[in-house]
C-alpha atoms as a PDB file:
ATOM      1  CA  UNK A   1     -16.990  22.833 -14.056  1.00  0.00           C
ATOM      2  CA  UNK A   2     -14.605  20.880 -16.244  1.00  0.00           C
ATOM      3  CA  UNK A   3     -13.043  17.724 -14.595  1.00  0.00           C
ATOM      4  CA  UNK A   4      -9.486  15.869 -16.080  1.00  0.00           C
ATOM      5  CA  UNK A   5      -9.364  12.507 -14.672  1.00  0.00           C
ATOM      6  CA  UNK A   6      -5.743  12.126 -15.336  1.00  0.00           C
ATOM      7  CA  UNK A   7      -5.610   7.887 -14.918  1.00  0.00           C
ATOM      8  CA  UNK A   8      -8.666   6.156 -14.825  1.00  0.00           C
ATOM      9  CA  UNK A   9      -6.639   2.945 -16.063  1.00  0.00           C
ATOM     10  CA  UNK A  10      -5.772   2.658 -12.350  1.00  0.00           C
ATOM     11  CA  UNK A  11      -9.281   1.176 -11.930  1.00  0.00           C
ATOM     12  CA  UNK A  12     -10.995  -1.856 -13.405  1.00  0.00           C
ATOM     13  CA  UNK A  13     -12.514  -1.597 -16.725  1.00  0.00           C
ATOM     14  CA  UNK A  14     -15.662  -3.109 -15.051  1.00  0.00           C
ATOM     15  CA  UNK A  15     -15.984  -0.707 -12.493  1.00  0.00           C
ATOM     16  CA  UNK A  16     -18.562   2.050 -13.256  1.00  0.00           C
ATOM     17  CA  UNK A  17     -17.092   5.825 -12.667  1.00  0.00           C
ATOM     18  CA  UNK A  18     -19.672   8.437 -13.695  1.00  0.00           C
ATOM     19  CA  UNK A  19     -18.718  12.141 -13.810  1.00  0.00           C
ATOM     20  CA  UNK A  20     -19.973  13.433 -10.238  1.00  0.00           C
ATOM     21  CA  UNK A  21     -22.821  15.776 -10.050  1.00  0.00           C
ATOM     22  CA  UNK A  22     -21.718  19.085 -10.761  1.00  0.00           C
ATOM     23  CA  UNK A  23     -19.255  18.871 -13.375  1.00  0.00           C
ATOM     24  CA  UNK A  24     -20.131  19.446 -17.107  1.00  0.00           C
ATOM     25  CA  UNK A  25     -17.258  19.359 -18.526  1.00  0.00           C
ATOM     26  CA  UNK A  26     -15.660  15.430 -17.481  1.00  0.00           C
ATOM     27  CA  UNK A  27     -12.511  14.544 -19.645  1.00  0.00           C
ATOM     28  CA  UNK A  28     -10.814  10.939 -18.868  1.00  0.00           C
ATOM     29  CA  UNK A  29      -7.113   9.743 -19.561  1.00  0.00           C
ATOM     30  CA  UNK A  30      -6.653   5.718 -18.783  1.00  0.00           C
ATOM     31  CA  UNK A  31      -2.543   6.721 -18.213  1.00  0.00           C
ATOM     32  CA  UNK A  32      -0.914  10.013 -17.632  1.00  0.00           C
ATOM     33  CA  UNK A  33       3.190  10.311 -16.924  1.00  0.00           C
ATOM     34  CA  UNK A  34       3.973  12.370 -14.574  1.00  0.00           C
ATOM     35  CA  UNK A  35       5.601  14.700 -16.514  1.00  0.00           C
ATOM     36  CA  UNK A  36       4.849  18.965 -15.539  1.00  0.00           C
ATOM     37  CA  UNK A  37       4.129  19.396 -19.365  1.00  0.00           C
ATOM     38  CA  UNK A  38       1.984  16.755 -20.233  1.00  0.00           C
ATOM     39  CA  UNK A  39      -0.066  17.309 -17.381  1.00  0.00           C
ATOM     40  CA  UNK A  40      -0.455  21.180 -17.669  1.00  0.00           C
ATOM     41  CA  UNK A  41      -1.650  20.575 -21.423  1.00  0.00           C
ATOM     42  CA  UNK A  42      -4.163  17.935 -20.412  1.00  0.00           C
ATOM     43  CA  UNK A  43      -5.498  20.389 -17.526  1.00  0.00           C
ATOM     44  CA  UNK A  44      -4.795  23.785 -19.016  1.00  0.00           C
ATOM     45  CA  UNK A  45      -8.992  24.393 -18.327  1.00  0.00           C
ATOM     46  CA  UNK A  46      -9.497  21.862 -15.226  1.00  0.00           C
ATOM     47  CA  UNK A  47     -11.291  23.941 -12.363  1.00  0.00           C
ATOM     48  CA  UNK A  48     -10.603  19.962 -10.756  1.00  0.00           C
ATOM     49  CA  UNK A  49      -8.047  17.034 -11.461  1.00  0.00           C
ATOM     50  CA  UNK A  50      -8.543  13.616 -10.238  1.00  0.00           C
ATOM     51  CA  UNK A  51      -6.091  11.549 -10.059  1.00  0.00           C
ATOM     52  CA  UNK A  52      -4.641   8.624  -8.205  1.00  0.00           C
ATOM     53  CA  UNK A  53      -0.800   8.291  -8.361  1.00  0.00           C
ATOM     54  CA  UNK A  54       0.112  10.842 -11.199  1.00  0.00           C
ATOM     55  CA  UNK A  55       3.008  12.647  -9.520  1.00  0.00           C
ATOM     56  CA  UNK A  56       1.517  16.902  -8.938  1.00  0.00           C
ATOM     57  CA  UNK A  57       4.381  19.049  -8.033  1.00  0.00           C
ATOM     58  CA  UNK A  58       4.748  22.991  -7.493  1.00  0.00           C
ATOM     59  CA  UNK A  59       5.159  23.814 -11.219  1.00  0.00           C
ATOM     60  CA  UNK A  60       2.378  22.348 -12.580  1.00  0.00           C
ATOM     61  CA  UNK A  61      -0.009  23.868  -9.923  1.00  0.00           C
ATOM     62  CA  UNK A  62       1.751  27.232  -9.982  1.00  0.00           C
ATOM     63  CA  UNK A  63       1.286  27.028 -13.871  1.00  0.00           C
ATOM     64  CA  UNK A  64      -2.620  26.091 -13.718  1.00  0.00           C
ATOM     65  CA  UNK A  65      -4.325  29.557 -12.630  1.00  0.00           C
ATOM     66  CA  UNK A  66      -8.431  27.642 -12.916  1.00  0.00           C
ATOM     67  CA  UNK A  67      -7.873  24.852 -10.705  1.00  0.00           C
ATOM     68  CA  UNK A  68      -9.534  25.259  -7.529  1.00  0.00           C
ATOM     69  CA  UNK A  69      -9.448  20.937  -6.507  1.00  0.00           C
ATOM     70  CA  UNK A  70      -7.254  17.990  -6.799  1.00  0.00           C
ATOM     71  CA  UNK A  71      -9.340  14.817  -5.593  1.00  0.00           C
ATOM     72  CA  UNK A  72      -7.090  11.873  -5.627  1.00  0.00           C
ATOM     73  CA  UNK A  73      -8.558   8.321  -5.443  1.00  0.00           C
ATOM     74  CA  UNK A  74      -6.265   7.142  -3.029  1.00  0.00           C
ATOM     75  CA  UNK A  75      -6.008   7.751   1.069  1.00  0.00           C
ATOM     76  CA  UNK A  76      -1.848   8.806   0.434  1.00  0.00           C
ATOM     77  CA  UNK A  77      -1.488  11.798  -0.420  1.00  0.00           C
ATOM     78  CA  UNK A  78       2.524  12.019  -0.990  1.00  0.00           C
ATOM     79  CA  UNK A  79       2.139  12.420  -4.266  1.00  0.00           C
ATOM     80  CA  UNK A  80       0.996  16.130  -4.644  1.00  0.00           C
ATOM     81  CA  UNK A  81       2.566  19.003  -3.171  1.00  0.00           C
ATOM     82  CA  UNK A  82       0.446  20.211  -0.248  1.00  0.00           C
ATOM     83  CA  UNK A  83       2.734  23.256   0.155  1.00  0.00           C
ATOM     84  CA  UNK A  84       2.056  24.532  -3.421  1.00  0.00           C
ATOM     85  CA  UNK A  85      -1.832  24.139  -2.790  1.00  0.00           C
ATOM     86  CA  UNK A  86      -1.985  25.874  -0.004  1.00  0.00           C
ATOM     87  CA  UNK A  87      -0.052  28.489  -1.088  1.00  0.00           C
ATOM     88  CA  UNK A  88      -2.169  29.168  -4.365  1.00  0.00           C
ATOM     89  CA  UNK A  89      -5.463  27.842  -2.431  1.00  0.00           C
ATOM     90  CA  UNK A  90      -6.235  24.737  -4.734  1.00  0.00           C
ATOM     91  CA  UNK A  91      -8.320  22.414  -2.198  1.00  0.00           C
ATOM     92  CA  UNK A  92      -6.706  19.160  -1.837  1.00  0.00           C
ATOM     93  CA  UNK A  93      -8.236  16.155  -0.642  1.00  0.00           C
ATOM     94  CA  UNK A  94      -8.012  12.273  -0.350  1.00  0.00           C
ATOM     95  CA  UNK A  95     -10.668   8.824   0.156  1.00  0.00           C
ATOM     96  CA  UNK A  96     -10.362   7.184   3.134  1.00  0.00           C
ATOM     97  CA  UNK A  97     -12.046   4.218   4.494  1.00  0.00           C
ATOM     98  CA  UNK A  98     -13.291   2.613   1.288  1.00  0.00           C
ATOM     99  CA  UNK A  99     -10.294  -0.177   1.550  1.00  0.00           C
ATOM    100  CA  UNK A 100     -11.433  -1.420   5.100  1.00  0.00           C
ATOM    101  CA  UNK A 101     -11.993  -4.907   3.747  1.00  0.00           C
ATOM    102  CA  UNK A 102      -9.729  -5.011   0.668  1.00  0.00           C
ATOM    103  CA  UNK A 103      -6.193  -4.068   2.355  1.00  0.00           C
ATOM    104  CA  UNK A 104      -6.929  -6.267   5.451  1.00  0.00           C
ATOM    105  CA  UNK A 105      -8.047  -9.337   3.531  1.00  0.00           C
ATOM    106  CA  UNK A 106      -5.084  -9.043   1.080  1.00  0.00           C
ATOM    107  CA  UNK A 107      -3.210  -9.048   3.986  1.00  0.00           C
ATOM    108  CA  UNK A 108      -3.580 -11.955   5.055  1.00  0.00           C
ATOM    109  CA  UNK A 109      -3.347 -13.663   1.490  1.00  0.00           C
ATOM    110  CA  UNK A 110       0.184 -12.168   1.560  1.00  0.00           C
ATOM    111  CA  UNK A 111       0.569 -13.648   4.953  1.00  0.00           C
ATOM    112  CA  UNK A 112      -0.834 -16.555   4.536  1.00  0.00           C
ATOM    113  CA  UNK A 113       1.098 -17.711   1.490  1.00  0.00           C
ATOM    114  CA  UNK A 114       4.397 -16.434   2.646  1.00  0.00           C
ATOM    115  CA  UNK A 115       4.273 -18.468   5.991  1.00  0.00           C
ATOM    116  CA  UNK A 116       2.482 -21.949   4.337  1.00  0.00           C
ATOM    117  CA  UNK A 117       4.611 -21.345   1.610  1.00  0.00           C
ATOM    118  CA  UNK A 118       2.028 -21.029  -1.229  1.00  0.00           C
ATOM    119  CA  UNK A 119       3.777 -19.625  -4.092  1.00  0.00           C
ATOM    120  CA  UNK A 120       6.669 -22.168  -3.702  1.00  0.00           C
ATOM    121  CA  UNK A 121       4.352 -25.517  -3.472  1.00  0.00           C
ATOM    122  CA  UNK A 122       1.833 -24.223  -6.407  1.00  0.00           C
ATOM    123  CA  UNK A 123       4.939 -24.455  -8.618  1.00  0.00           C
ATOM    124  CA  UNK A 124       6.124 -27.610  -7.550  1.00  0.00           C
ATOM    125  CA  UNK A 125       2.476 -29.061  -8.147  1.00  0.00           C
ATOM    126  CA  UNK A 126       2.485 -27.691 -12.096  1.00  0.00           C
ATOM    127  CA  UNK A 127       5.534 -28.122 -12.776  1.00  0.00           C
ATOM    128  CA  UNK A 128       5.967 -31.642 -12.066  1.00  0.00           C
ATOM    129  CA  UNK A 129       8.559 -31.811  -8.963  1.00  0.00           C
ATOM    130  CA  UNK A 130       5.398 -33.219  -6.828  1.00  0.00           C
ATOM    131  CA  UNK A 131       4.891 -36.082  -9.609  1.00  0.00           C
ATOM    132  CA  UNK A 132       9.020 -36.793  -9.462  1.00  0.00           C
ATOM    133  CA  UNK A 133       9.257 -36.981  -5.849  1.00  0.00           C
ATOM    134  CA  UNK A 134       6.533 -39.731  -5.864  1.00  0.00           C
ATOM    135  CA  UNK A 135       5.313 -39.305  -2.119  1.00  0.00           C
ATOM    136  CA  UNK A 136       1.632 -38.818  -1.920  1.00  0.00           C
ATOM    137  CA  UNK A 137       2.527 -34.801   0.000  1.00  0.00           C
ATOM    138  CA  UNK A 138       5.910 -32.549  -0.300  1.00  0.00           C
ATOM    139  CA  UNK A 139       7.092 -30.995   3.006  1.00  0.00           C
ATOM    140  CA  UNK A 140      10.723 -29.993   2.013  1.00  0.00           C
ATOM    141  CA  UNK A 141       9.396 -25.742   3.457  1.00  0.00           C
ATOM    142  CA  UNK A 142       7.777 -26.049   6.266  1.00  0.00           C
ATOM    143  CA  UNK A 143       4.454 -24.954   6.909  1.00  0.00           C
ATOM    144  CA  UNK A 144       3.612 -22.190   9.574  1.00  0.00           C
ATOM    145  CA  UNK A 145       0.493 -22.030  11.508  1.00  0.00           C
ATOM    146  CA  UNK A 146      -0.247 -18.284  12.156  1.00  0.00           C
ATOM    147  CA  UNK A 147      -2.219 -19.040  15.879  1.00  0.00           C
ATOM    148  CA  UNK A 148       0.208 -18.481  18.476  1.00  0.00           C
ATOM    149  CA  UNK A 149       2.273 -16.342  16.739  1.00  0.00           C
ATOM    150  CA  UNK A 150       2.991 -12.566  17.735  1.00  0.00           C
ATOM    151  CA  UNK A 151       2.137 -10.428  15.046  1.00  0.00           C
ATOM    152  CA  UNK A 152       3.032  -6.453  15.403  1.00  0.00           C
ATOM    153  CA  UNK A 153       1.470  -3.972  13.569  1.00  0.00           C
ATOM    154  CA  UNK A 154       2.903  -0.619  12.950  1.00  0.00           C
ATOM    155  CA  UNK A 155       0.443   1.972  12.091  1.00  0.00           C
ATOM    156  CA  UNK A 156      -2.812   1.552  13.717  1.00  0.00           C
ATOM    157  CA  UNK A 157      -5.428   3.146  11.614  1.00  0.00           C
ATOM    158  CA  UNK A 158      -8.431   1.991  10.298  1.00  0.00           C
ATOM    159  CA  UNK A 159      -7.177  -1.129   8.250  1.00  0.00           C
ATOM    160  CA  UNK A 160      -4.355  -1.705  11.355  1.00  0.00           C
ATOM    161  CA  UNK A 161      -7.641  -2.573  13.598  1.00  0.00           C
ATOM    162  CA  UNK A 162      -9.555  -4.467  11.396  1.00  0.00           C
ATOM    163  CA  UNK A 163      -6.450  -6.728  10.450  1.00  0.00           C
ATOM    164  CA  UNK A 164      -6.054  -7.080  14.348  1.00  0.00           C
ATOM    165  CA  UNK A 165      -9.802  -8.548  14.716  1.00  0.00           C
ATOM    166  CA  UNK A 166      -9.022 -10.795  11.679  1.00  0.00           C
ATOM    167  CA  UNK A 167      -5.180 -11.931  13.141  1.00  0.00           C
ATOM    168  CA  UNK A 168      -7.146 -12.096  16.528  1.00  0.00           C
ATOM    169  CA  UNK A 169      -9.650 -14.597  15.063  1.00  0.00           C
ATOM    170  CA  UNK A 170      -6.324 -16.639  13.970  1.00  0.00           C
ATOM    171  CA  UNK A 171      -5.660 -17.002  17.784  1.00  0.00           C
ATOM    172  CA  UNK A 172      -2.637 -14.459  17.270  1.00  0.00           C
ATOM    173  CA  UNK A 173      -1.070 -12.376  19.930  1.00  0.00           C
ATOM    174  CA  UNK A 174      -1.837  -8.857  18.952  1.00  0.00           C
ATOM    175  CA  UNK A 175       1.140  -5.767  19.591  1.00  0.00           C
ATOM    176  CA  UNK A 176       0.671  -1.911  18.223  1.00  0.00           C
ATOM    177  CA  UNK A 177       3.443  -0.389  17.726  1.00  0.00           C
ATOM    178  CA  UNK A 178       3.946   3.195  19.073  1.00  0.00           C
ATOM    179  CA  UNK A 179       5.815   6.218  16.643  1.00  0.00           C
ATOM    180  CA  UNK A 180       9.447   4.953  16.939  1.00  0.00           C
ATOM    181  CA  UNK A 181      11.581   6.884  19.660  1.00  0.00           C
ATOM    182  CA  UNK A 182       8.217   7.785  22.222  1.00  0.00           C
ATOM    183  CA  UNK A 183       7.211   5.800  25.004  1.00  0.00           C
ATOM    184  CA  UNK A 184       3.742   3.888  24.450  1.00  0.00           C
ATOM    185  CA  UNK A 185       0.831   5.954  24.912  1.00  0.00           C
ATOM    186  CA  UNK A 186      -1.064   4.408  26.788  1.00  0.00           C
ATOM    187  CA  UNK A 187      -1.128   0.477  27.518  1.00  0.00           C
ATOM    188  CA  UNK A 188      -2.839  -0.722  24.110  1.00  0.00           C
ATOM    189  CA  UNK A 189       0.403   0.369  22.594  1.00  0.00           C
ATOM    190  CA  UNK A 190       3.875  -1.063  23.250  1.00  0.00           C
ATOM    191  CA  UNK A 191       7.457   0.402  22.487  1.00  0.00           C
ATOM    192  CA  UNK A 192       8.583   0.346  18.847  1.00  0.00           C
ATOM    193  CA  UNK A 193      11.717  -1.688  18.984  1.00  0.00           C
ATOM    194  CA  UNK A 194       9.930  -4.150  21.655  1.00  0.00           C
ATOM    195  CA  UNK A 195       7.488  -4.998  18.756  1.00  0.00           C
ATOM    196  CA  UNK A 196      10.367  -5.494  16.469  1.00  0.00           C
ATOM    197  CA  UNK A 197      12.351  -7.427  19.404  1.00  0.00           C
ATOM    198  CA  UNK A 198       9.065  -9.640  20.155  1.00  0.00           C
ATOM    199  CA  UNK A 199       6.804 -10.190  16.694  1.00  0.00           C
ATOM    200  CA  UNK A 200       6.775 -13.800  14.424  1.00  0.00           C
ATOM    201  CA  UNK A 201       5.048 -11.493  11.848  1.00  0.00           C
ATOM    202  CA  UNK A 202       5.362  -7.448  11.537  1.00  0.00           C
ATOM    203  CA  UNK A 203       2.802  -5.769   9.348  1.00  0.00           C
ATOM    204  CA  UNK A 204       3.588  -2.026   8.170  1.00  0.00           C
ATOM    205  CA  UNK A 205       0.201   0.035   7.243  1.00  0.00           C
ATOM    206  CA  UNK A 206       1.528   3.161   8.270  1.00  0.00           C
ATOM    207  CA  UNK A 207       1.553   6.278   5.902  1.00  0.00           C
ATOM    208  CA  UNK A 208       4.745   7.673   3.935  1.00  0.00           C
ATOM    209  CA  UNK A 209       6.240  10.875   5.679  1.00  0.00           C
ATOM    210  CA  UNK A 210       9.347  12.139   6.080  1.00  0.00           C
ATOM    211  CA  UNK A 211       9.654  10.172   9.857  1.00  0.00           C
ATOM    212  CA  UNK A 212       8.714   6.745   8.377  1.00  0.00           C
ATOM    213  CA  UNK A 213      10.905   7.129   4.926  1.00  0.00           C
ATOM    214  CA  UNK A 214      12.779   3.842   4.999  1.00  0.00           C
ATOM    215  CA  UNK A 215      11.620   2.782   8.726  1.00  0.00           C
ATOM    216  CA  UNK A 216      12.364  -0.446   8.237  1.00  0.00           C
ATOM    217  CA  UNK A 217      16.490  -0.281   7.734  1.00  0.00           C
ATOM    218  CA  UNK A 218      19.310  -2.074   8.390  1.00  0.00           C
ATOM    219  CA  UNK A 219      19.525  -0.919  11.981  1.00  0.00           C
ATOM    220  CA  UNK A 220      15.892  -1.426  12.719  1.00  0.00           C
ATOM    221  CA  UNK A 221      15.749  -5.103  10.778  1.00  0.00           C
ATOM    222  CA  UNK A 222      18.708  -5.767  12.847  1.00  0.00           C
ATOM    223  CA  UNK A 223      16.256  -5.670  16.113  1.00  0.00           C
ATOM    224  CA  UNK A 224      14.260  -8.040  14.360  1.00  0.00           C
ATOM    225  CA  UNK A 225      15.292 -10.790  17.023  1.00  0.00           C
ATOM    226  CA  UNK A 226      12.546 -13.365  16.267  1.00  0.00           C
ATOM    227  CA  UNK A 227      13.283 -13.504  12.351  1.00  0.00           C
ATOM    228  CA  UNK A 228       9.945 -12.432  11.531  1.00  0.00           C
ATOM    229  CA  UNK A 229       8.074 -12.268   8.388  1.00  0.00           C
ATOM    230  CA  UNK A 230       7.789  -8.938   7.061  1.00  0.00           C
ATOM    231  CA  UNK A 231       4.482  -7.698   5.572  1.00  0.00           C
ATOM    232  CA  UNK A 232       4.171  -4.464   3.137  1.00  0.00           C
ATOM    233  CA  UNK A 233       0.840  -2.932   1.928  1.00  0.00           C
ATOM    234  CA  UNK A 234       1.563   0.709   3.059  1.00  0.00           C
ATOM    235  CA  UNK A 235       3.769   2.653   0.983  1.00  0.00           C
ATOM    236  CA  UNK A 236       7.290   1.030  -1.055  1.00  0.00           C
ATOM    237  CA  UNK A 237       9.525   3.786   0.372  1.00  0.00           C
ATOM    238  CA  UNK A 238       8.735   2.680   4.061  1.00  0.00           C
ATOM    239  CA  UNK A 239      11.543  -0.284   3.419  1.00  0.00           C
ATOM    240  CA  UNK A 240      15.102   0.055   2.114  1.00  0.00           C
ATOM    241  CA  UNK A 241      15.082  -2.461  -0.501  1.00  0.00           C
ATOM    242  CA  UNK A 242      18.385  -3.220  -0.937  1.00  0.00           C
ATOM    243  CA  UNK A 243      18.841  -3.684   3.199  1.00  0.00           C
ATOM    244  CA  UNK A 244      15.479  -5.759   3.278  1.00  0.00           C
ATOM    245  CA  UNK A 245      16.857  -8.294   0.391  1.00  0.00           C
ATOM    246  CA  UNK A 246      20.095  -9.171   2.422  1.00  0.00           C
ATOM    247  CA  UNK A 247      18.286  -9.287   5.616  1.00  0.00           C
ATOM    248  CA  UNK A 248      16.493 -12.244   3.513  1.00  0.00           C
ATOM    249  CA  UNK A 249      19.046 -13.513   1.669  1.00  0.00           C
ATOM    250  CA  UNK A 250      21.057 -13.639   5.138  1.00  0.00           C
ATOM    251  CA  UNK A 251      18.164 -15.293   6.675  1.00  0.00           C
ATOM    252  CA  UNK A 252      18.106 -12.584   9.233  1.00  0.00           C
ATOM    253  CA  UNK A 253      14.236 -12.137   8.630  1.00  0.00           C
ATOM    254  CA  UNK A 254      11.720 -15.135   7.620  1.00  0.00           C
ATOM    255  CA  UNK A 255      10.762 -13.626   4.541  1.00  0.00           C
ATOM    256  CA  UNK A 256       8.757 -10.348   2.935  1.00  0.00           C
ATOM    257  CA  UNK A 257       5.717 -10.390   1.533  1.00  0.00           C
ATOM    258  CA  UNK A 258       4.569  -6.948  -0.700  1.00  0.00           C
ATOM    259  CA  UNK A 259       1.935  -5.507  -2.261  1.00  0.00           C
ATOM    260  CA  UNK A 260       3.563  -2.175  -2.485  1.00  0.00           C
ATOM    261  CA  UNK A 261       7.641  -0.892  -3.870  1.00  0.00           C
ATOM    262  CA  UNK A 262       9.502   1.940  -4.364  1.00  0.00           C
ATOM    263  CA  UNK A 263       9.201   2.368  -7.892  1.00  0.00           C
ATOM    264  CA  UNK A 264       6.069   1.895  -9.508  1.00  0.00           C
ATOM    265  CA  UNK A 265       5.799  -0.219 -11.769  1.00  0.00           C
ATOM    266  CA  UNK A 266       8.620  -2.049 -10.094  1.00  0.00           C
ATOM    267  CA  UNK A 267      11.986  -1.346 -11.916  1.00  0.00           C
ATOM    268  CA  UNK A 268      13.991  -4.362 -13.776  1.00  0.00           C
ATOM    269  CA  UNK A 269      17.171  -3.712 -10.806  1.00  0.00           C
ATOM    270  CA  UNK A 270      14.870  -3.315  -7.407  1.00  0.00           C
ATOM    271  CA  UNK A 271      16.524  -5.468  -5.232  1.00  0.00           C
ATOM    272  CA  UNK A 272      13.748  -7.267  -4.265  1.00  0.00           C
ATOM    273  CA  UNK A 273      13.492  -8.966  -7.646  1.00  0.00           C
ATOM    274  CA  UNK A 274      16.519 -10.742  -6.139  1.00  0.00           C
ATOM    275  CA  UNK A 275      14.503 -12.445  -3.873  1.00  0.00           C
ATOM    276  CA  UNK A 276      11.676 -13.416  -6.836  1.00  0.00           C
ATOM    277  CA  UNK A 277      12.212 -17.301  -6.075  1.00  0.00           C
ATOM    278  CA  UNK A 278      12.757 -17.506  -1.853  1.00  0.00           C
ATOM    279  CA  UNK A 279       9.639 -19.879  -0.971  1.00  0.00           C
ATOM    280  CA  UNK A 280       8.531 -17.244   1.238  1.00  0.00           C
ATOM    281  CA  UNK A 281       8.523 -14.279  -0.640  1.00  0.00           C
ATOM    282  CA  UNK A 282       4.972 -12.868  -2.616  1.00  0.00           C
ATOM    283  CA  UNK A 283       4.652  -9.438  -4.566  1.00  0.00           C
ATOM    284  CA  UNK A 284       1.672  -8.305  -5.938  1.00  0.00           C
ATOM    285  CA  UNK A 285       1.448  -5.145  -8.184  1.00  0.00           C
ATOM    286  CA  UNK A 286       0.200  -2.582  -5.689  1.00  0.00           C
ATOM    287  CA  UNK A 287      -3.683  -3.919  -6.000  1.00  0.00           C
ATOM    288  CA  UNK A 288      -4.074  -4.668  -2.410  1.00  0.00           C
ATOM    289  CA  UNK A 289      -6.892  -2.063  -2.586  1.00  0.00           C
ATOM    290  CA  UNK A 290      -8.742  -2.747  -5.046  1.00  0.00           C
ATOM    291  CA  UNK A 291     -11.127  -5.265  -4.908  1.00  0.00           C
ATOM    292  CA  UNK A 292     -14.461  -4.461  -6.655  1.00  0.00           C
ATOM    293  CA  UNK A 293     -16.674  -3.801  -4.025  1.00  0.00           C
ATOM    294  CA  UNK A 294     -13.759  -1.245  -2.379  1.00  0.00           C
ATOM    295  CA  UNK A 295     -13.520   0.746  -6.184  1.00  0.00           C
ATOM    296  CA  UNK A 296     -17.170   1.384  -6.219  1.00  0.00           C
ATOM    297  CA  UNK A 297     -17.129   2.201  -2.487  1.00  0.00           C
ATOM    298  CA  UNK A 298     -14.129   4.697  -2.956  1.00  0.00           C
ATOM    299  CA  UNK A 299     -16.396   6.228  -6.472  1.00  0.00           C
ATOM    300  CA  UNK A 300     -19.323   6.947  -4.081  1.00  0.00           C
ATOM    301  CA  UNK A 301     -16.875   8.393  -1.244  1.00  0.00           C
ATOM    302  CA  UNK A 302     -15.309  10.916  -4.083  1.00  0.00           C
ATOM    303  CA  UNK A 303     -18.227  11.506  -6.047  1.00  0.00           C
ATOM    304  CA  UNK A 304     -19.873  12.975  -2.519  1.00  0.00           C
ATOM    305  CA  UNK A 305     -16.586  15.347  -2.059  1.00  0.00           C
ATOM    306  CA  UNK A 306     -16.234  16.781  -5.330  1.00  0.00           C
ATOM    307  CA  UNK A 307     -20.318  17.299  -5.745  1.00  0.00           C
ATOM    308  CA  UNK A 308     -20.599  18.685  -2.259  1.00  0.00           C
ATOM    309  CA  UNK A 309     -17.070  20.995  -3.043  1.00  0.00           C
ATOM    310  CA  UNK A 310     -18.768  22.107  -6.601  1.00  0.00           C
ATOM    311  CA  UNK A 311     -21.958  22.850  -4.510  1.00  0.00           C
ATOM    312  CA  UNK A 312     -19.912  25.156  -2.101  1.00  0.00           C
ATOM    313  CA  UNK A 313     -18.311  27.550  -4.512  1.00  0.00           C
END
């Protein structure tokens, strides 16, 4: 079977990613745009595409008659229209669970350096405000311890538990939030806007869908009543920008800290670059997942699916 991995950029160059058994025909792009026509000429023959965030719509499965599977490398799976495989029975599937130490740890560098600060004191050591000052430590932001605080987590998955054990092991007060408008399901969950009411530190690791497109708003920041710090490594479109960079700017909330925006790359006017020098504000580039053990752990997870799939036909 031929094979188009349409952006195997999106993984380290040190990272090994052998064609999986099955597939003798293995082409490899490091960058594709997600544009219907370049992506129908690169996979005009691909029986499967792998990709990660290349953008799949109707058109260019309705116009590709050979492919039977699109294996993304990623647990989202927003960007691909599920509809259109269904309807012309192209297999679709995702990797789950090879991030279960990546996301949580980066998690908690985000945290971390939003509530101590990090970013903010790092600059003032290299760029010689500590030396000007002339005291022997520089306390103008204060530092926040995170044991004792209430952290709330909304979406409790795999990588919502394990950051629980880890904030748990910080001597945190643990909430889950329950699907926004439902009563709790049982008692490990509590009510949506109590979390938002009650939490020092909300965490967002739920999926993108049409229910949880810009959850976090102006109306539901404004229940924020603790001035949390806000935490992203889900998906970008999960916050309103624009609302979450005056809820900082207004110091309604504590701060944000992101691995993850709306437009990717972020674009040159995202309101959140507004916010690019508040002490307790951190982006990274959407690499929360990606450490190297979690890349080869997500290879082995695919390679199984798409050898197994090839295998069944």
């Amino acid at each position: 079977m031929q094979a188009v991995f349409l952006d195997r950029g999106t993984f380290s160059e040190g990272v090994d990613l052998p064609a999986p058994t099955g597939i003798t025909d293995y082409i490899t792009y490091d960058d594709t745009v997600s544009d219907p026509e370049i992506i129908i000429a690169r996979c005009k023959d691909a029986e499967i595409i792998i990709a990660n965030k290349v953008k799949i719509t109707a058109e260019v499965i309705s116009r590709l008659p050979n492919l039977k599977l699109i294996q993304l490398t990623a647990t989202g799976m927003d960007n691909v229209d599920q509809e259109a495989c269904d309807k012309h029975g192209v297999t679709l599937y995702n990797v789950a669970g090879y991030a279960v130490k990546s996301v949580p740890e980066h998690t908690f560098l985000l945290m971390l350096n939003a509530m101590r600060a990090g970013l903010y004191y790092h600059n003032k050591v290299v760029d010689g405000s500590w030396h000007s000052d002339g005291n022997f430590c520089l306390l103008d932001i204060p530092l926040i311890d995170l044991e004792d605080k209430t952290l709330g987590i909304i979406g409790v998955g795999t990588i919502g538990k394990r950051v629980t054990e880890i904030a748990q092991a910080f001597g945190m007060t643990v909430l889950w939030a329950d699907h926004q408008g439902r009563e709790p399901r049982n008692e490990d969950y509590t009510a949506f806007d109590e979390v938002l009411a009650q939490s020092d530190v909300i965490s967002l690791h739920c999926p993108l869908t049409e229910q949880t497109q810009h959850l976090i708003n102006q109306d539901t920041l404004a229940k924020m009543t603790k001035q949390p710090l806000l935490v992203n490594v889900a998906r970008g479109g999960i916050v309103d920008s624009q609302a979450l960079a005056e809820a900082v700017h207004n110091e309604q909330i504590l701060g944000y800290a992101s691995d993850v925006f709306e437009q990717e790359p972020i674009v040159a006017d995202d309101p959140l670059l507004t916010l690019k020098d508040h002490p307790r504000v951190i982006f990274s580039p959407h690499n929360a997942w990606g450490s190297k053990s979690a890349q080869e752990t997500l290879w082995q997870i695919l390679s199984k699916q798409v050898a197994d799939f090839i295998h069944q036909q």
